[in-house]
PDB file of N, CA and C in Angstrom:
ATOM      1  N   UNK A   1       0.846  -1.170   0.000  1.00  0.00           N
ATOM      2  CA  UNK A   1       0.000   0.000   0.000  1.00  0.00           C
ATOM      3  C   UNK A   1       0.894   1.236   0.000  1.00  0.00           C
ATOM      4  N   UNK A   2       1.260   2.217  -0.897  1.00  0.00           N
ATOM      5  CA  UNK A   2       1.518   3.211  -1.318  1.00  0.00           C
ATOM      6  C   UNK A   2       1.231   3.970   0.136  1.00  0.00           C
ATOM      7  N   UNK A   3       2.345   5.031   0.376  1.00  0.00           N
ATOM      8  CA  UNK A   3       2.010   6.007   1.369  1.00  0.00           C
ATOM      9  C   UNK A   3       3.096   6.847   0.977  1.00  0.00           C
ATOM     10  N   UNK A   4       3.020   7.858   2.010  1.00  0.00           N
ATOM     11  CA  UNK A   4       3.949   9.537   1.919  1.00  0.00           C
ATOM     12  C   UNK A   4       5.686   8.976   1.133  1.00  0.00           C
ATOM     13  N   UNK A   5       6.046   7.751   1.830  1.00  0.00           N
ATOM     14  CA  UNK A   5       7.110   7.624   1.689  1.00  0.00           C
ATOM     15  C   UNK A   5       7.821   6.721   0.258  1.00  0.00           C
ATOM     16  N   UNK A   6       6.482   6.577  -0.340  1.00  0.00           N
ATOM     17  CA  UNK A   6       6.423   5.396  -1.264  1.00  0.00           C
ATOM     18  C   UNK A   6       6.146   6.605  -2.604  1.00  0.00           C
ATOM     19  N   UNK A   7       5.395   7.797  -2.176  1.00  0.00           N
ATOM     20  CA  UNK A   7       5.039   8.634  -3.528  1.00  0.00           C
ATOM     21  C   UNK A   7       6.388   9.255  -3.546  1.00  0.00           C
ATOM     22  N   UNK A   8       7.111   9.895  -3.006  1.00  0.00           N
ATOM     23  CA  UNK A   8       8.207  10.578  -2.869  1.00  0.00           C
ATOM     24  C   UNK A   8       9.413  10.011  -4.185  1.00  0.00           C
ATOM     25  N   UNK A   9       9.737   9.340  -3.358  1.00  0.00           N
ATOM     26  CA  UNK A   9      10.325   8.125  -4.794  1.00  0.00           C
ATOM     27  C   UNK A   9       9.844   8.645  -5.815  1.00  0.00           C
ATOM     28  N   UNK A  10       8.568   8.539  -5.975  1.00  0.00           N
ATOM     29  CA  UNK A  10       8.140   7.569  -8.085  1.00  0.00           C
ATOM     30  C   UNK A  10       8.516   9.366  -8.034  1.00  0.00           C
ATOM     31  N   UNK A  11       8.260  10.460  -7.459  1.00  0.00           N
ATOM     32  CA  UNK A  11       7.756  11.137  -8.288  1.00  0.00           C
ATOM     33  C   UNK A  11       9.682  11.902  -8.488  1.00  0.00           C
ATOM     34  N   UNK A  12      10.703  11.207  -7.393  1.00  0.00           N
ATOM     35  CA  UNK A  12      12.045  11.065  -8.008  1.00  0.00           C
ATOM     36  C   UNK A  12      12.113  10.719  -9.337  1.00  0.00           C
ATOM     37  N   UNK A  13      12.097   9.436  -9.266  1.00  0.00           N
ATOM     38  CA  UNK A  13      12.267   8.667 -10.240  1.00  0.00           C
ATOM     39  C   UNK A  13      11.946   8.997 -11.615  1.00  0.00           C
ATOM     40  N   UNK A  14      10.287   9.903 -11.670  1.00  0.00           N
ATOM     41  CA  UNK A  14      10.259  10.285 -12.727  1.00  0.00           C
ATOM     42  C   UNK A  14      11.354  11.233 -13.210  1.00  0.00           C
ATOM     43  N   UNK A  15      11.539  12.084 -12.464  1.00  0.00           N
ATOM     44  CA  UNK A  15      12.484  13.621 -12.311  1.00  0.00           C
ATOM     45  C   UNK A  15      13.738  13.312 -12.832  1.00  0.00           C
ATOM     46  N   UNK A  16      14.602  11.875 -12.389  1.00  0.00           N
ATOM     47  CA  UNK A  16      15.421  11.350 -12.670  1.00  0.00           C
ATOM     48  C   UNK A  16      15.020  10.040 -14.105  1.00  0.00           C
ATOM     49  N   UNK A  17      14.401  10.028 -14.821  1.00  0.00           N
ATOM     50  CA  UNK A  17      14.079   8.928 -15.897  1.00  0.00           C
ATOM     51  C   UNK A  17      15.317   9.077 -16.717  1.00  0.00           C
ATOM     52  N   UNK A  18      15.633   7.865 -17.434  1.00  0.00           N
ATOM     53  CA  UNK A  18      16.651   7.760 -18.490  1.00  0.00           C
ATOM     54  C   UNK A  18      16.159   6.655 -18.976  1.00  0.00           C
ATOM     55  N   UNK A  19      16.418   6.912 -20.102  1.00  0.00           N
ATOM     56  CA  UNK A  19      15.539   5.328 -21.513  1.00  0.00           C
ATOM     57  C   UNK A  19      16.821   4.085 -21.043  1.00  0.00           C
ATOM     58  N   UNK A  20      17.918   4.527 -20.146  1.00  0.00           N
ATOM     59  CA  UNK A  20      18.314   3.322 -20.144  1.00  0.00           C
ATOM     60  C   UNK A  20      17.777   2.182 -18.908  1.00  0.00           C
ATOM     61  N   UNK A  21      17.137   2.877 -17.964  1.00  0.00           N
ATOM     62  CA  UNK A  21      16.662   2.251 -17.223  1.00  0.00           C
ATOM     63  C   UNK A  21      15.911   0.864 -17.419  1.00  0.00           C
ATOM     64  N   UNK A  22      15.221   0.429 -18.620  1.00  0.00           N
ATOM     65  CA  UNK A  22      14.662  -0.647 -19.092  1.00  0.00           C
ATOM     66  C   UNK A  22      13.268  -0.769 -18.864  1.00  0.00           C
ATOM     67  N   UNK A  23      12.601   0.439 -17.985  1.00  0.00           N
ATOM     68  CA  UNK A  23      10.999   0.862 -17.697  1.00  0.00           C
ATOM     69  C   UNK A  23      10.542   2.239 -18.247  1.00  0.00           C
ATOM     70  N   UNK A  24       9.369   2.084 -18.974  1.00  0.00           N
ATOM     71  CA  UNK A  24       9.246   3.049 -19.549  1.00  0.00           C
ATOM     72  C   UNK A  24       8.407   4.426 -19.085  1.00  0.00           C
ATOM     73  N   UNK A  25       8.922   5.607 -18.990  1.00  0.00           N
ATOM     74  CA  UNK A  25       8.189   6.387 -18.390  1.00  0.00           C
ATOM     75  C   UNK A  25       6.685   6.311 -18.174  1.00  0.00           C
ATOM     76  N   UNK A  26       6.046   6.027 -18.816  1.00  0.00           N
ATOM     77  CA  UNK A  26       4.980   6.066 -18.767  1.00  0.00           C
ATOM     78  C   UNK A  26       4.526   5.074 -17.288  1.00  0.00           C
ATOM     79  N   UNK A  27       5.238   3.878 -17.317  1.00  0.00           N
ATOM     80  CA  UNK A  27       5.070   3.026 -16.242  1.00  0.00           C
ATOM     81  C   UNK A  27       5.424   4.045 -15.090  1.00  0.00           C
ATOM     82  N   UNK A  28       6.364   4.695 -14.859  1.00  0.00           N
ATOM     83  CA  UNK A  28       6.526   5.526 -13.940  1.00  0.00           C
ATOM     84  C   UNK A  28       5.616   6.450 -13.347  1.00  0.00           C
ATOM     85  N   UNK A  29       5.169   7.225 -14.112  1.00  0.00           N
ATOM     86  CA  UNK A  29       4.363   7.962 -14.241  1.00  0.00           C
ATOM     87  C   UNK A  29       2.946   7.098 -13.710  1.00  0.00           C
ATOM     88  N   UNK A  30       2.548   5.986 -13.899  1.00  0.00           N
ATOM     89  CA  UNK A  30       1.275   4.680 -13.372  1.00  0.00           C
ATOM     90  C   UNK A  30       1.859   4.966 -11.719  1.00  0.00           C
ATOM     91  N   UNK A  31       2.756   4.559 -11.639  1.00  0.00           N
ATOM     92  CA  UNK A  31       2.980   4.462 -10.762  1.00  0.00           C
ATOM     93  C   UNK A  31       3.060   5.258  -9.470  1.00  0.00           C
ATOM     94  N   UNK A  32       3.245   6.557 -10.106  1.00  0.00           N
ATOM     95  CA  UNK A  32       3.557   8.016  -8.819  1.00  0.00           C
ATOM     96  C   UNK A  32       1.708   8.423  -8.948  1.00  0.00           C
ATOM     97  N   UNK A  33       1.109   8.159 -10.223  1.00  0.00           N
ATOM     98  CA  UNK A  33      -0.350   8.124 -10.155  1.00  0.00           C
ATOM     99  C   UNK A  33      -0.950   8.000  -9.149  1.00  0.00           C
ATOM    100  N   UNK A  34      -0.636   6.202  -9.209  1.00  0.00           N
ATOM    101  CA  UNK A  34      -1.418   5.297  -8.098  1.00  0.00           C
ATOM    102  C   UNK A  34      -1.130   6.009  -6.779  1.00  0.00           C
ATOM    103  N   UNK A  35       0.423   5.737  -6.223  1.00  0.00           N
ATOM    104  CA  UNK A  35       0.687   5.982  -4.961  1.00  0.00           C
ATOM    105  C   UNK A  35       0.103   7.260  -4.805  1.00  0.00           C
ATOM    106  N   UNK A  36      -0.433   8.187  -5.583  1.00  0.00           N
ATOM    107  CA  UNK A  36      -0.644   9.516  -4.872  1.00  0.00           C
ATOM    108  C   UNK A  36      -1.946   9.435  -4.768  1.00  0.00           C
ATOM    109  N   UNK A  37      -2.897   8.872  -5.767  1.00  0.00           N
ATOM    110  CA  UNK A  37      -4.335   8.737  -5.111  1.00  0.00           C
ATOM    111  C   UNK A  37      -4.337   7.852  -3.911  1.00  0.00           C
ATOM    112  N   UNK A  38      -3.434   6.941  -3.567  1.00  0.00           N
ATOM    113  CA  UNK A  38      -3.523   6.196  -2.415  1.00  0.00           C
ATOM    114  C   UNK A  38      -3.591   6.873  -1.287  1.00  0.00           C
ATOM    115  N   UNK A  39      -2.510   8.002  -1.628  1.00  0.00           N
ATOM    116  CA  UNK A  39      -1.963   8.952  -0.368  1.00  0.00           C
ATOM    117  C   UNK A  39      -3.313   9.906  -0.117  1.00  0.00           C
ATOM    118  N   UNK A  40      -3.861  10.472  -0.997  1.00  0.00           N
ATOM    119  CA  UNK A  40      -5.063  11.164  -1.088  1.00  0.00           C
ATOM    120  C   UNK A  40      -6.160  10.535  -0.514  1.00  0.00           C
ATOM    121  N   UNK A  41      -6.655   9.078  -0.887  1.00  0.00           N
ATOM    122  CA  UNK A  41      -7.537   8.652  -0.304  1.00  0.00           C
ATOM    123  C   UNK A  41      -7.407   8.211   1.106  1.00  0.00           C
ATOM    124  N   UNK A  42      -7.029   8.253   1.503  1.00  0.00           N
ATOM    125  CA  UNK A  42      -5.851   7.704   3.160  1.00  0.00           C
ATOM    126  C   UNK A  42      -6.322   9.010   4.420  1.00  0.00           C
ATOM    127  N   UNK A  43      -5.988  10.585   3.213  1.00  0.00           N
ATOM    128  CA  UNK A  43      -6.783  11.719   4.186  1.00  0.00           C
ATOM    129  C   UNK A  43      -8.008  11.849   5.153  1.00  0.00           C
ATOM    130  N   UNK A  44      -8.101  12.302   6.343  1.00  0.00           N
ATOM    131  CA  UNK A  44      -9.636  12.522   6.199  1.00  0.00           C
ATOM    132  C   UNK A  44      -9.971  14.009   4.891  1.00  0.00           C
ATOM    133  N   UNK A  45     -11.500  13.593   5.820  1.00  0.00           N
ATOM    134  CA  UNK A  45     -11.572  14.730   4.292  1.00  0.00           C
ATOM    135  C   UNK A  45     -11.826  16.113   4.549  1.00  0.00           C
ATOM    136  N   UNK A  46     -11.591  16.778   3.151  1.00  0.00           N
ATOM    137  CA  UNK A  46     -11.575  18.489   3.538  1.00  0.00           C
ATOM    138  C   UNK A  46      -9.963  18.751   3.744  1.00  0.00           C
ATOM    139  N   UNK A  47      -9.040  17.443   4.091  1.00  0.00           N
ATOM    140  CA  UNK A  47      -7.438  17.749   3.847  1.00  0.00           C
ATOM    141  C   UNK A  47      -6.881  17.512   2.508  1.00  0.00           C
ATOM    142  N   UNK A  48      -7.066  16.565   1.642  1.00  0.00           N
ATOM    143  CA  UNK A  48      -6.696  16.611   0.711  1.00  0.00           C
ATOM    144  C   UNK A  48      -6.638  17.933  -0.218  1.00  0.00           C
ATOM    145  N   UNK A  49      -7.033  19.039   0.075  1.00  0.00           N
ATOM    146  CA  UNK A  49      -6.015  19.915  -0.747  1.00  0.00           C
ATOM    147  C   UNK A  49      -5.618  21.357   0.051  1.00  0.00           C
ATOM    148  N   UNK A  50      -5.119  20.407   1.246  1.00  0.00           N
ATOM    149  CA  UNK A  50      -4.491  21.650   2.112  1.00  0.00           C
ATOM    150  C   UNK A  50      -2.780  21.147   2.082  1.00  0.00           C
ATOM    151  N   UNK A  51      -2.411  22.125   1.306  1.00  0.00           N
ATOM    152  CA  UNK A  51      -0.737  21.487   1.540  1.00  0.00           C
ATOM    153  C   UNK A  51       0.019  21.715   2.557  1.00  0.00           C
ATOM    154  N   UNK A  52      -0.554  22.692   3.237  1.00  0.00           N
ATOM    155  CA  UNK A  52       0.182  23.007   4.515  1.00  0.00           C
ATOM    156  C   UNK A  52       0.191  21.813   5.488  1.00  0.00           C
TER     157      UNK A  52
END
């Protein structure tokens, strides 16, 4: 299950992509997706778009 510490990463990873890696951005990109609606749905509510 995707959380704070798990979105952080992908959304590295994207930042850092290189075609030599052997995964293709786009998978990356699935991926920082998922974990961040995870992280979103996880909020109570009325926090999800307080960034503070």
């Amino acid at each position: 299950m995707p959380n704070k510490r798990c979105t952080v990463p992908c959304a590295l990873n994207l930042d850092d992509w290189d075609e030599s890696w052997g995964v293709s951005v786009e998978a990356l990109e699935e991926g920082a997706i998922e974990a961040a609606e995870q992280l979103l749905s996880k909020q109570p509510r009325g926090m999800s778009g307080n960034l503070s």
